[in-house]
N, C-alpha and C. Protein backbone atom coordinates (compact mmCIF):
# COMPACT_ATOMS: atom_id res chain seq x y z
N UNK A 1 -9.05 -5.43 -32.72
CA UNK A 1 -7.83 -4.74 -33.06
C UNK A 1 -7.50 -5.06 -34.52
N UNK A 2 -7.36 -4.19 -35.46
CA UNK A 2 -6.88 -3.99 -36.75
C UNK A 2 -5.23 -4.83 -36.91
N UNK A 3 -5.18 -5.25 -37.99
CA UNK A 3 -4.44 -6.42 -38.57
C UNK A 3 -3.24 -4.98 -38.14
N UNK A 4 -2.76 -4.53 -38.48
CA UNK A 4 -1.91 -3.35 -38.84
C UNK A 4 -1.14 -3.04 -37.22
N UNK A 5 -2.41 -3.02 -36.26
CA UNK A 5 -1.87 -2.89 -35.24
C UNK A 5 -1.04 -3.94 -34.16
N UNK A 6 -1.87 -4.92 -34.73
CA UNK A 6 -1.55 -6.57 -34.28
C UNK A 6 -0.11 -6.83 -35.01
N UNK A 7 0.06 -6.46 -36.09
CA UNK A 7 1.88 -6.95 -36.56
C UNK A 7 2.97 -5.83 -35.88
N UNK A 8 2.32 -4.80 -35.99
CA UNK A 8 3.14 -3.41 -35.22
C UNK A 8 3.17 -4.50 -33.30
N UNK A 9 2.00 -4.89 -32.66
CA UNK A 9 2.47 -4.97 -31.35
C UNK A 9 3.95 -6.26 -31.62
N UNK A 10 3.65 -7.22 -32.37
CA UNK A 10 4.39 -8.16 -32.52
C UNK A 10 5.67 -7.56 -32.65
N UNK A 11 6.03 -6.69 -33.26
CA UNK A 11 7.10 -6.63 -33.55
C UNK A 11 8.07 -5.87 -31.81
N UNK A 12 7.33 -5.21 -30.77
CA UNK A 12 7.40 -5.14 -29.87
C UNK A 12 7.50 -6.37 -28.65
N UNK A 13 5.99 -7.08 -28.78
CA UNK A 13 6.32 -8.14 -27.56
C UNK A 13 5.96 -9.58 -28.25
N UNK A 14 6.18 -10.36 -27.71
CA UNK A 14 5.92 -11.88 -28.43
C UNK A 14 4.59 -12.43 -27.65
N UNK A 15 3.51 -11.93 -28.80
CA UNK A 15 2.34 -12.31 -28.53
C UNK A 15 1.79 -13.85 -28.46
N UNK A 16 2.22 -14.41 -29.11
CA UNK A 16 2.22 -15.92 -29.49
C UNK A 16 2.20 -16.41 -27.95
N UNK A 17 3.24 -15.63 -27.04
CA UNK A 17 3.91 -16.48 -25.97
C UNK A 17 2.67 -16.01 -24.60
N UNK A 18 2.42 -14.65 -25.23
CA UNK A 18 1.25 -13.92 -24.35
C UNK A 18 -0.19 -14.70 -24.36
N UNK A 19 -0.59 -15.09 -25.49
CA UNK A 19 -1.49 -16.10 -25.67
C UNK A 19 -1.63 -17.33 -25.38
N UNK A 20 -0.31 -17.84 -25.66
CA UNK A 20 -0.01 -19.55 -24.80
C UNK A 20 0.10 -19.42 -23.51
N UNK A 21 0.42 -18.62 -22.67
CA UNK A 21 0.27 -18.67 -21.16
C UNK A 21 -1.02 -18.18 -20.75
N UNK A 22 -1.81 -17.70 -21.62
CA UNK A 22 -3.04 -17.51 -21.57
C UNK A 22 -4.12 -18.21 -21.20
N UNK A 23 -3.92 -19.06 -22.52
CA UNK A 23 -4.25 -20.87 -22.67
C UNK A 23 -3.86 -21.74 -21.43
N UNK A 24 -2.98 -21.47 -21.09
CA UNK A 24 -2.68 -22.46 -19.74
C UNK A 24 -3.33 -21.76 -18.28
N UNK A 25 -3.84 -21.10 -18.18
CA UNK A 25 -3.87 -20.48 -17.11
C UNK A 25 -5.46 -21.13 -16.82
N UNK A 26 -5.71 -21.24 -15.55
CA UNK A 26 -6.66 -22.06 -15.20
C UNK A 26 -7.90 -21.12 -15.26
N UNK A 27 -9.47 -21.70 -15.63
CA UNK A 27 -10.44 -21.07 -16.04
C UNK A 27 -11.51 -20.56 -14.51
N UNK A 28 -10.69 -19.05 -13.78
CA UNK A 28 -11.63 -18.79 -12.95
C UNK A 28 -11.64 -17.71 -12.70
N UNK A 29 -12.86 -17.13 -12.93
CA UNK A 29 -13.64 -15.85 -13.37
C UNK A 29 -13.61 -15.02 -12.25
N UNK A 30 -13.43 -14.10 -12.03
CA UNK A 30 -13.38 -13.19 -10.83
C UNK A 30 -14.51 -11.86 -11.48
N UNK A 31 -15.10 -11.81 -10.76
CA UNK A 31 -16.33 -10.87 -10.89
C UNK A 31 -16.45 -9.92 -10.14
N UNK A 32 -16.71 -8.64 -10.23
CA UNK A 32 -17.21 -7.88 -9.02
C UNK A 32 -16.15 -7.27 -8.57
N UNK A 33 -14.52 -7.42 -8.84
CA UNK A 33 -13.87 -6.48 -8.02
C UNK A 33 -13.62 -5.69 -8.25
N UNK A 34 -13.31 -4.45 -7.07
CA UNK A 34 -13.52 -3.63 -6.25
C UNK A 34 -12.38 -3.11 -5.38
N UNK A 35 -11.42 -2.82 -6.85
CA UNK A 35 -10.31 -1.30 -6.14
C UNK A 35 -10.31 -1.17 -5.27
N UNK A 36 -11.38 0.05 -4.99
CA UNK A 36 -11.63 1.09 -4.25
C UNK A 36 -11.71 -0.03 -2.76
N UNK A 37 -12.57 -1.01 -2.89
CA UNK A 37 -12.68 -2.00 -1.58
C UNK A 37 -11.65 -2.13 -0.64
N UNK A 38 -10.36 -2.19 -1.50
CA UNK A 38 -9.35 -2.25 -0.55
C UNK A 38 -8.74 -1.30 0.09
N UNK A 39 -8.50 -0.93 1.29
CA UNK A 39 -7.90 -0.15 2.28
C UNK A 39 -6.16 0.18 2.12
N UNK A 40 -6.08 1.25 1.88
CA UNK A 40 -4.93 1.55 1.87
C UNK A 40 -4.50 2.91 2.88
N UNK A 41 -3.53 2.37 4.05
CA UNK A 41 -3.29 2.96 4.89
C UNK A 41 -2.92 4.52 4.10
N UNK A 42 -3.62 5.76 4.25
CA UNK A 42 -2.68 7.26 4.19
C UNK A 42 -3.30 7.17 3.05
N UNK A 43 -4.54 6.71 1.96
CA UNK A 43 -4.97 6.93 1.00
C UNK A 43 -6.43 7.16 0.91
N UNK A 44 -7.20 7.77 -0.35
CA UNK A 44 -8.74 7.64 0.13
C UNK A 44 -9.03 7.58 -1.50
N UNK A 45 -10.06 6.89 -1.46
CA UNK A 45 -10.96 6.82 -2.99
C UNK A 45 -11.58 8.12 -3.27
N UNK A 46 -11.08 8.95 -4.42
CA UNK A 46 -11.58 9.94 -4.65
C UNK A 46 -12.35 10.24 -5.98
N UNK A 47 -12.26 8.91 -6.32
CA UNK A 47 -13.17 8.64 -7.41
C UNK A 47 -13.47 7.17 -7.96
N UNK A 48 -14.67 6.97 -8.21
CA UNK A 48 -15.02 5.47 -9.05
C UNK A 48 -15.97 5.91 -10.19
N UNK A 49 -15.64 5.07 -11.07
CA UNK A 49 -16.41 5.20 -12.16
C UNK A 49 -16.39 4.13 -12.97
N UNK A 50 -17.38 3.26 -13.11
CA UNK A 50 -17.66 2.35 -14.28
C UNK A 50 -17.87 2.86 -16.03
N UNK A 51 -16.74 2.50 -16.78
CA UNK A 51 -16.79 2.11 -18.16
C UNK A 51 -17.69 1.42 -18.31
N UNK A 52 -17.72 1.17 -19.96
CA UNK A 52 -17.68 0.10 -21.05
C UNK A 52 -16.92 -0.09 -21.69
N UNK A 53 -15.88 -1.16 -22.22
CA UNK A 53 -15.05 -1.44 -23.24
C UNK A 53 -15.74 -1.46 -24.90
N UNK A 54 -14.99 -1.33 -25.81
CA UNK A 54 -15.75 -1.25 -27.26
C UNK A 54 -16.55 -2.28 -27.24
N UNK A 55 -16.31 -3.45 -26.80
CA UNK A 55 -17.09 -5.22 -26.49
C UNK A 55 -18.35 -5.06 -25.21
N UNK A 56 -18.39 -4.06 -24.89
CA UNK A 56 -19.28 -3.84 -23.58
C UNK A 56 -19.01 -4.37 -22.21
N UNK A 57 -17.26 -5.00 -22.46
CA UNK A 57 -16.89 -5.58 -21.03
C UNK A 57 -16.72 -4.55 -20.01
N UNK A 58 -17.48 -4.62 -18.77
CA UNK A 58 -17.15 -3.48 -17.83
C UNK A 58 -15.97 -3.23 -17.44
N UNK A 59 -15.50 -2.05 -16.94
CA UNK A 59 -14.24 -1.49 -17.00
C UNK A 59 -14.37 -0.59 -15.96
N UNK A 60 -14.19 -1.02 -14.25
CA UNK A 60 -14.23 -0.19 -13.21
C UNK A 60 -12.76 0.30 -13.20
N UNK A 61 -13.17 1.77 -13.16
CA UNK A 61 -12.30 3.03 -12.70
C UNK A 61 -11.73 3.52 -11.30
N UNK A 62 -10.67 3.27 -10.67
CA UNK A 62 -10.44 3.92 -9.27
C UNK A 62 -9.71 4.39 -9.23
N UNK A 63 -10.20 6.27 -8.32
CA UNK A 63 -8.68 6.99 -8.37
C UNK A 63 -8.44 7.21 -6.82
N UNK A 64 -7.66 6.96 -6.19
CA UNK A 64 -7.06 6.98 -4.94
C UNK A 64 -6.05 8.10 -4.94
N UNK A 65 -6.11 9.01 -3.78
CA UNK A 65 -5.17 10.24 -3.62
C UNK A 65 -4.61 10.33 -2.13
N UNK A 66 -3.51 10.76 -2.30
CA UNK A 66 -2.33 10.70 -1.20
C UNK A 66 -2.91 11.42 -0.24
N UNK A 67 -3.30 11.02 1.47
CA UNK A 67 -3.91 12.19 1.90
C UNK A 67 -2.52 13.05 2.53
N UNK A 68 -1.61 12.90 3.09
CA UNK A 68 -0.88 14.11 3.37
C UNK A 68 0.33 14.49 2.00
N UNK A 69 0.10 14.39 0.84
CA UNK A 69 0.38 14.33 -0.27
C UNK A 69 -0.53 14.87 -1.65
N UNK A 70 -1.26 15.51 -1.63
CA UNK A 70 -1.92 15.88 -1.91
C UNK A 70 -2.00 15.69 -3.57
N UNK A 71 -0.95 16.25 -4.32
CA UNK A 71 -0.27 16.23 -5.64
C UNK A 71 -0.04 14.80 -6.00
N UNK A 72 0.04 13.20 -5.60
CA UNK A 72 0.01 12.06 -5.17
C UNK A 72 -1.11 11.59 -5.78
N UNK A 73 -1.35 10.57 -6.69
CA UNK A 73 -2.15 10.48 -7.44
C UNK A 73 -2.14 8.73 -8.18
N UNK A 74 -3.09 7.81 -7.61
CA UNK A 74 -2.81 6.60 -8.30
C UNK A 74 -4.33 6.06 -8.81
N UNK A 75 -4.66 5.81 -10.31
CA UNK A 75 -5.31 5.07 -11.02
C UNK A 75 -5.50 3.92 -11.16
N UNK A 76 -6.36 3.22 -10.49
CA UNK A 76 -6.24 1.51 -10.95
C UNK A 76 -7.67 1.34 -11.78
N UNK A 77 -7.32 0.69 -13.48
CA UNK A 77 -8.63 0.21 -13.83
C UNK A 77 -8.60 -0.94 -14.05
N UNK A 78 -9.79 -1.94 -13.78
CA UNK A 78 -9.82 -3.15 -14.05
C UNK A 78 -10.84 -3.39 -15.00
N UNK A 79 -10.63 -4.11 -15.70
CA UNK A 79 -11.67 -4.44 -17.28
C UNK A 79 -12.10 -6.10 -16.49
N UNK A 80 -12.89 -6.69 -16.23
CA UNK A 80 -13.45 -7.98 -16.52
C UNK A 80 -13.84 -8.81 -18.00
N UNK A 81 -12.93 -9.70 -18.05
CA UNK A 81 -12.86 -10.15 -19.37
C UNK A 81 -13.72 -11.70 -19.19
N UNK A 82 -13.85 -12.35 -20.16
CA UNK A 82 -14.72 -13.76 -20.14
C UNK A 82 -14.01 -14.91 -19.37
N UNK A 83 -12.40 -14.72 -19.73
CA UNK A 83 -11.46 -15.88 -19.74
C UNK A 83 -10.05 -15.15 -19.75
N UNK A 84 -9.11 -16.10 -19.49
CA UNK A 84 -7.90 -15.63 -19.30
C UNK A 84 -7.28 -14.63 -20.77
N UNK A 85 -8.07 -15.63 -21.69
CA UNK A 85 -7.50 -15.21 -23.38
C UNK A 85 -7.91 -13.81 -23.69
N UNK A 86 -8.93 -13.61 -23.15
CA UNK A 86 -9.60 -12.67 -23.45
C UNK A 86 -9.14 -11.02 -22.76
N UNK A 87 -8.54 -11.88 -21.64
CA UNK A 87 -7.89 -10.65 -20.91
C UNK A 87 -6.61 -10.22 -21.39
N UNK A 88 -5.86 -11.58 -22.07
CA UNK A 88 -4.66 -11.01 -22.74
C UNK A 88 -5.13 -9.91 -24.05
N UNK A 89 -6.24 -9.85 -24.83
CA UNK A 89 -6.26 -9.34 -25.68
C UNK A 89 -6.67 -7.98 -25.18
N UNK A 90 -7.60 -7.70 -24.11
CA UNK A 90 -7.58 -6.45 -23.69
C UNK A 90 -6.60 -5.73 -23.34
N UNK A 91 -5.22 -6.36 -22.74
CA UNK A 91 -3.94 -6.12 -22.13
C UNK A 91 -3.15 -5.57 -23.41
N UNK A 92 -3.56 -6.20 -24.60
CA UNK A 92 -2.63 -5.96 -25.89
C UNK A 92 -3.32 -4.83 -26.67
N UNK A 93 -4.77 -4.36 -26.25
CA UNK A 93 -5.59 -2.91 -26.84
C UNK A 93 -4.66 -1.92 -25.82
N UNK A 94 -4.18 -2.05 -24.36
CA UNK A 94 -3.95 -1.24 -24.00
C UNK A 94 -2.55 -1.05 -24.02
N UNK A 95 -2.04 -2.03 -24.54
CA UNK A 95 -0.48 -1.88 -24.92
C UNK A 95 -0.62 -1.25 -26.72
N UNK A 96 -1.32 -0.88 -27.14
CA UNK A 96 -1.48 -0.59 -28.44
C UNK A 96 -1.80 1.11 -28.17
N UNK A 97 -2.19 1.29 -26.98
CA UNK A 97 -2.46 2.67 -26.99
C UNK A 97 -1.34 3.02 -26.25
N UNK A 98 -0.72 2.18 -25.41
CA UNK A 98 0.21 3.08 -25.18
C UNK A 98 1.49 3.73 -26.16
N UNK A 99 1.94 4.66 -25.72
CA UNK A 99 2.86 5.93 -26.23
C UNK A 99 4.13 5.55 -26.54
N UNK A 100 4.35 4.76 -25.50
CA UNK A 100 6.11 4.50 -25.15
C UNK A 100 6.46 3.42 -26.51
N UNK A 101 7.75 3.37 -26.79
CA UNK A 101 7.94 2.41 -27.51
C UNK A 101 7.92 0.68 -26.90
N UNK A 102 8.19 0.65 -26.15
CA UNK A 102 8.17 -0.61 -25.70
C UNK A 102 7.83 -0.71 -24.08
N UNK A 103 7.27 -1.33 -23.66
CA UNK A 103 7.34 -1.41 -22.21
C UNK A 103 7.95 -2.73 -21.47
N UNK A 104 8.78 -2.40 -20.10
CA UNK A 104 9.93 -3.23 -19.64
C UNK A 104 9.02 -4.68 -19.20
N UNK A 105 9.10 -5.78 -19.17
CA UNK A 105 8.11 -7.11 -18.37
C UNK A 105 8.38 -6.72 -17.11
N UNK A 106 7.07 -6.92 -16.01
CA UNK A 106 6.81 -6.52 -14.90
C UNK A 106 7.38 -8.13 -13.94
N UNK A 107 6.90 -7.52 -12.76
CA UNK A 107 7.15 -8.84 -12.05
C UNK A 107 6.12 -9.67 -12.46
N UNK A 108 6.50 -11.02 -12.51
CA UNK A 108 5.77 -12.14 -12.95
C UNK A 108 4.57 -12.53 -11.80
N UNK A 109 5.13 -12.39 -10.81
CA UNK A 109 3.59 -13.12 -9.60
C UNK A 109 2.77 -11.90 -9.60
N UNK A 110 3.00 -10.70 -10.19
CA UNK A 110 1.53 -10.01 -10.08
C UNK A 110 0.35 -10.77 -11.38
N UNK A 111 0.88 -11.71 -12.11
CA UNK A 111 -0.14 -12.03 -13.32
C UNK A 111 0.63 -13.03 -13.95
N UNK A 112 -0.18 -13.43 -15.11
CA UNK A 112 0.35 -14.56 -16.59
C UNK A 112 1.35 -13.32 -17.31
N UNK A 113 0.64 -12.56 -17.48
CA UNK A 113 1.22 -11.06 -18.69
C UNK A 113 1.32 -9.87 -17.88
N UNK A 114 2.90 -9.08 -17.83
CA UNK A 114 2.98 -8.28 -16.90
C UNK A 114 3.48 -7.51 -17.64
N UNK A 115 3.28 -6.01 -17.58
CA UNK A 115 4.45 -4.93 -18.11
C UNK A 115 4.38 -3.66 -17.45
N UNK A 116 5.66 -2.91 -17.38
CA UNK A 116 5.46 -1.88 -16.62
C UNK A 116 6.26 -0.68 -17.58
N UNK A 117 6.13 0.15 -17.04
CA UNK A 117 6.81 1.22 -17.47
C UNK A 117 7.89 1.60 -17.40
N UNK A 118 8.86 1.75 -18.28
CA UNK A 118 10.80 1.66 -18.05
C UNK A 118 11.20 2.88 -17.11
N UNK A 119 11.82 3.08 -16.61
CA UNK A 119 12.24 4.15 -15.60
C UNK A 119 12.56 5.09 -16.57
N UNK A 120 12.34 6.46 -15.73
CA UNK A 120 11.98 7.87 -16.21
C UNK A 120 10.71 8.10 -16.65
N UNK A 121 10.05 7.21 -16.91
CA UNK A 121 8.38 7.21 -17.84
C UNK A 121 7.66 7.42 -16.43
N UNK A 122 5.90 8.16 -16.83
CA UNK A 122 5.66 7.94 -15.21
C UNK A 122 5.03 6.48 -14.93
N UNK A 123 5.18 6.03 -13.91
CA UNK A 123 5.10 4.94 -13.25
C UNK A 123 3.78 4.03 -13.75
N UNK A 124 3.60 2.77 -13.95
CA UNK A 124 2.63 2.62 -14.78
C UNK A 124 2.55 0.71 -14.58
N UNK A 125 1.96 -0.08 -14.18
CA UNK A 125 2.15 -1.41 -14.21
C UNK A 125 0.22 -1.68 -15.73
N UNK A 126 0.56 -2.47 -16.30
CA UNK A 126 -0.54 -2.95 -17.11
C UNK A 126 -0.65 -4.67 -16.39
N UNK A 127 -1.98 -5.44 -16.60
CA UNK A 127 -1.64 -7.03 -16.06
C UNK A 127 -2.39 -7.62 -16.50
N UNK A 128 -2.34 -9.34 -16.80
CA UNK A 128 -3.32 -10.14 -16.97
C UNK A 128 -3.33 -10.97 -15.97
N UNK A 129 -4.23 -11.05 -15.12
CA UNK A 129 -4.50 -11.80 -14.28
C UNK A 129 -5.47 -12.57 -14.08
N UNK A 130 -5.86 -14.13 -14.54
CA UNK A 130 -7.00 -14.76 -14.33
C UNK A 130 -7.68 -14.19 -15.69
N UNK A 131 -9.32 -13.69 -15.51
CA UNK A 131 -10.00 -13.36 -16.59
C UNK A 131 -10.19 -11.54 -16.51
N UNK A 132 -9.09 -10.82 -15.60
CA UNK A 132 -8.70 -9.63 -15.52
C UNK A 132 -7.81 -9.12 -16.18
N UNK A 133 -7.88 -7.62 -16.92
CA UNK A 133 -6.80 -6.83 -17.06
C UNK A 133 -7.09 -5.88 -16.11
N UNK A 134 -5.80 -5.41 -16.12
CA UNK A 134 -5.54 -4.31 -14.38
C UNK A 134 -4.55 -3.81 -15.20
N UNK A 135 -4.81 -2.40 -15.06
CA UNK A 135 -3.91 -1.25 -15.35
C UNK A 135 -3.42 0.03 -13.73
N UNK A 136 -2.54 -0.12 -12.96
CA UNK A 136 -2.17 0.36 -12.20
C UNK A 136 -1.15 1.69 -12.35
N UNK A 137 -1.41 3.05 -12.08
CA UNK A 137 -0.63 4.20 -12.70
C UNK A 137 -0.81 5.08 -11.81
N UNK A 138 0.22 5.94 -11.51
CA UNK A 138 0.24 7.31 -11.09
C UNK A 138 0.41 8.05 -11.74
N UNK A 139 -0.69 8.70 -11.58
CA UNK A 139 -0.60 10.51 -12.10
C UNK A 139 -1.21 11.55 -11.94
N UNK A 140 -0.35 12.13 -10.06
CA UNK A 140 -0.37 13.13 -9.85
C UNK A 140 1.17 13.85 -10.51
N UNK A 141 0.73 15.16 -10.07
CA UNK A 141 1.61 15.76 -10.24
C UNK A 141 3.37 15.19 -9.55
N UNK A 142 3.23 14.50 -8.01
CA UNK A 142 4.33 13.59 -7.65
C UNK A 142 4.11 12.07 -7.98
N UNK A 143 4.79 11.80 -8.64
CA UNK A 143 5.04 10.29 -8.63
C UNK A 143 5.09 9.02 -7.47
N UNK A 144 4.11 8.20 -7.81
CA UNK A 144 3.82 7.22 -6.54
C UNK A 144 4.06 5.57 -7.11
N UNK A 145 4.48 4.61 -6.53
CA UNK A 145 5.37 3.43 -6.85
C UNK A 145 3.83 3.04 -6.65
N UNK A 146 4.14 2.58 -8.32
CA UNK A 146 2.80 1.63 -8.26
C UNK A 146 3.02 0.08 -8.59
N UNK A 147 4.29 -0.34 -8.34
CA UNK A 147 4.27 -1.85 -7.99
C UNK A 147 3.79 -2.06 -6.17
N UNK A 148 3.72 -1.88 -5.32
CA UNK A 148 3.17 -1.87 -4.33
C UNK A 148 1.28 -2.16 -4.48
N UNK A 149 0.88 -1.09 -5.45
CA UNK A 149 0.30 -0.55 -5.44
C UNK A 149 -0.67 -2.45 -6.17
N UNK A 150 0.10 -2.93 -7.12
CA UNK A 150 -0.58 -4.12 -7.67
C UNK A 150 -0.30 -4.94 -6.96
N UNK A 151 0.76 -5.09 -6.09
CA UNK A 151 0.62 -6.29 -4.79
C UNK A 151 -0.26 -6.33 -4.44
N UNK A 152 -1.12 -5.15 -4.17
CA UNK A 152 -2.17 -4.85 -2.77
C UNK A 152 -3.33 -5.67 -3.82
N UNK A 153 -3.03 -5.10 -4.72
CA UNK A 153 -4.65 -5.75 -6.13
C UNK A 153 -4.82 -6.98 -5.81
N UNK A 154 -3.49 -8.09 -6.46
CA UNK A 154 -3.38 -9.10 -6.52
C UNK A 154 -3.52 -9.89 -5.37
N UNK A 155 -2.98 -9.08 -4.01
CA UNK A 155 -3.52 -9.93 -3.07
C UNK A 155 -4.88 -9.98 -2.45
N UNK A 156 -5.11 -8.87 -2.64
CA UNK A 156 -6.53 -8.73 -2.77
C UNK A 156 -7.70 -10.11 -3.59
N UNK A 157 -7.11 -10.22 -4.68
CA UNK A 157 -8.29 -11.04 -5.45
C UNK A 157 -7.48 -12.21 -5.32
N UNK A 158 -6.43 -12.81 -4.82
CA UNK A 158 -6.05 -14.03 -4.26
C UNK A 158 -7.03 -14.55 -3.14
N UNK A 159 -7.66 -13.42 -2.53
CA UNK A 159 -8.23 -14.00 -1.45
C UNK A 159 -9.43 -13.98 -1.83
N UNK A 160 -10.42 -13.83 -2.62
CA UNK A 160 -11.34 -13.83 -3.81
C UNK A 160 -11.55 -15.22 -3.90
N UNK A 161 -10.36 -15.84 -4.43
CA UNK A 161 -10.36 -17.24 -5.35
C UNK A 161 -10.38 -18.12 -4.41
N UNK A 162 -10.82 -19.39 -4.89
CA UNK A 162 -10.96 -20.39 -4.11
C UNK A 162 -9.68 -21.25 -3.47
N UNK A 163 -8.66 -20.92 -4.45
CA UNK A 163 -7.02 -21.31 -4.06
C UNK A 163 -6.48 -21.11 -5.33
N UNK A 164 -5.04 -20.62 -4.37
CA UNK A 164 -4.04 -20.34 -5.53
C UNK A 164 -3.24 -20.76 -6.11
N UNK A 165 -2.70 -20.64 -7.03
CA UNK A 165 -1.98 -21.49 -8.27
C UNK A 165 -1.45 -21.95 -7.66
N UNK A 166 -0.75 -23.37 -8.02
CA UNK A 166 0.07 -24.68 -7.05
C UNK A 166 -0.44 -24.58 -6.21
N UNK A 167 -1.88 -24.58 -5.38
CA UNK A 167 -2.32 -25.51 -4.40
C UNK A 167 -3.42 -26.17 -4.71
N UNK A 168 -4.18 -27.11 -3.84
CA UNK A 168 -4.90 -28.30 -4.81
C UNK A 168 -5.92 -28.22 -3.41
């Protein structure tokens, strides 16, 4: 990311603070997951597709659609990053593309770095989680609550890990 864009995000979110919780966050790699893997009652995978990031980090694509909803429409992509740090900086390419001027902080137990989309915008969670960024969004034509939608993620790859934060 270009110097230019990096003082422009600053002046939006306090990166410094995005990076130090970064740094603290314990070093364990989650590999291999798999959106689409998880079951969501009244939904179906109607698409996967593996990226590349500009760095060549893979970047799985999942689009899930409402089945008696048709117009219902939710995106989850996950980038696999090296390390926690690394995921904050992917989290801050995709806060650089986004549109909006600022985006609201999400709930904190979905991740280290959370942001979502301010009401009226369409629905939209971004995350750093572990050595993951997760971008969670609807966009069908009806709007679908996609904080639910990163519970299901996060609990998902909680059960992945060997144990979760504060337990030993």
């Amino acid at each position: 990311m270009d110097e230019a864009t990096l003082k422009e995000l600053g002046t939006r979110y306090d990166i410094a603070q995005l990076r130090a919780r970064a740094a603290s966050e314990p070093d364990r790699p989650v590999r291999g997951f798999n959106p689409g893997a998880v079951h969501v009652e009244g939904w179906r995978v109607s698409m996967t597709e593996t990226l590349r990031a500009a760095d060549e980090r893979p970047w799985l694509r999942v689009v899930f659609d409402a089945l008696e909803t048709p117009m219902m429409r939710v995106l989850i992509d996950v980038e696999e990053c090296a390390s926690p740090r690394e995921a904050v900086e992917a989290l801050l390419e995709r806060l650089a593309g986004n549109q909006l001027a600022r985006l609201d902080d999400g709930p904190p137990e979905l991740g280290f770095a959370v942001f979502q989309h301010p009401a009226g915008a369409p629905p939209a969670i971004h995350l750093a989680r572990d050595n993951l960024c997760i971008t969670v969004a609807s966009f069908g034509a009806r709007p679908a609550a996609v904080t639910p939608w990163a519970e299901r993620m996060t609990q998902s790859l909680a059960r992945m890990l060997p144990s979760e934060r504060g337990s030993s």
